[in-house]
Protein backbone atom coordinates (compact mmCIF):
# COMPACT_ATOMS: atom_id res chain seq x y z
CA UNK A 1 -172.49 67.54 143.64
CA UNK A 2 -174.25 70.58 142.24
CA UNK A 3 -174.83 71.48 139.09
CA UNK A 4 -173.04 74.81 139.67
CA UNK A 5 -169.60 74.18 140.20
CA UNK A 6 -169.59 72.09 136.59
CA UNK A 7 -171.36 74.31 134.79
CA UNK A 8 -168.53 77.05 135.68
CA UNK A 9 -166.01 74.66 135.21
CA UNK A 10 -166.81 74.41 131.22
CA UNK A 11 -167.42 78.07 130.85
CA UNK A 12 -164.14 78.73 132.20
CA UNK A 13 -162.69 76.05 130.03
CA UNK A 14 -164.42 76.83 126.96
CA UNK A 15 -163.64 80.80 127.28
CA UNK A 16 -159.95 79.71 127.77
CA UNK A 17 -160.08 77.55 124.42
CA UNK A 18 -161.99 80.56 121.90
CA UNK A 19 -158.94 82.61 122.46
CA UNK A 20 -157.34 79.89 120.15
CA UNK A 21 -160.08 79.69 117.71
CA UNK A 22 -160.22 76.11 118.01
CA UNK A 23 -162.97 73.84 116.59
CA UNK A 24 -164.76 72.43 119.89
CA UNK A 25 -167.81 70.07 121.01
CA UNK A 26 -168.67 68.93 124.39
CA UNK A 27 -168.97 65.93 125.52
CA UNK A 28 -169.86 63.21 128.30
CA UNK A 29 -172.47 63.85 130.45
CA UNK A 30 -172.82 67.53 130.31
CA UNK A 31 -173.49 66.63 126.45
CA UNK A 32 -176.06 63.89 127.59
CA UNK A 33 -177.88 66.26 129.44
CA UNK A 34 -178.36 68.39 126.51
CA UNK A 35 -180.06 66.06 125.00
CA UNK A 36 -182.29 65.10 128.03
CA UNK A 37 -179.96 62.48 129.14
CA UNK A 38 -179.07 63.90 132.98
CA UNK A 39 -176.39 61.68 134.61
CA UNK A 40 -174.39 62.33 137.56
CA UNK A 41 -170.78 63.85 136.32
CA UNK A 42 -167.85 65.47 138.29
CA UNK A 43 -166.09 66.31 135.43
CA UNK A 44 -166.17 68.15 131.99
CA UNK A 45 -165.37 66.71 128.94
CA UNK A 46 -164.48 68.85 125.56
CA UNK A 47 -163.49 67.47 122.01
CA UNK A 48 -160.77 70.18 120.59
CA UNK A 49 -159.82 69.71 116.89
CA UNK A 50 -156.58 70.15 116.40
CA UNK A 51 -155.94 70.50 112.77
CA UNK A 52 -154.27 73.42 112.64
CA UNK A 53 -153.55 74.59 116.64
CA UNK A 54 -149.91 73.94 117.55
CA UNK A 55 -150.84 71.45 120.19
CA UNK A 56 -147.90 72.59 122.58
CA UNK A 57 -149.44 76.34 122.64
CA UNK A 58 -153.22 74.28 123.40
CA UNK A 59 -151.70 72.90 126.33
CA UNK A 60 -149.79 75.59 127.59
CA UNK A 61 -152.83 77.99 127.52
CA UNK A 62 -155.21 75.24 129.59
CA UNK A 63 -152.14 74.68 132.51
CA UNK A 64 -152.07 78.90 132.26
CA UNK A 65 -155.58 78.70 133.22
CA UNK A 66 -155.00 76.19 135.47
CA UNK A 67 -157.06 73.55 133.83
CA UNK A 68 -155.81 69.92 134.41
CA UNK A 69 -155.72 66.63 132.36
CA UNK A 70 -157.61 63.62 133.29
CA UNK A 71 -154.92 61.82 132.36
CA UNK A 72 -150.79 63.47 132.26
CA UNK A 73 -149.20 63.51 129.87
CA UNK A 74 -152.13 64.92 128.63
């Protein structure tokens, strides 16, 4: 797999998420490879604090953007 097609995946997922104002981090091996790390990942992984974000509207706006859990319920 190319970088590419990850790479757009968490821009599209991280635009989606500022609209909520959100604390956020990633994570997994696009994080790894920031720090010189490179592994092989199909997949992007973000850390969303949810202290104050009703966690209903969270999900609602990721399945609007048609961003899918790993794992459901999510």
């Amino acid at each position: 797999m190319t970088v590419k097609p990850v790479v757009a995946a968490l821009l599209h997922v991280w635009r989606t998420l500022e609209k909520l104002d959100a604390p956020m981090a990633v994570m997994g091996g696009l994080a790894m490879a920031a720090w010189k790390h490179v592994r092989l990942t199909h997949d992007v992984d973000i850390l969303v604090g949810i202290g104050d974000i009703d966690v209903s509207r969270l999900i609602e706006t990721l399945q609007k953007a048609d961003v899918r859990p790993k794992h459901y319920p999510p």
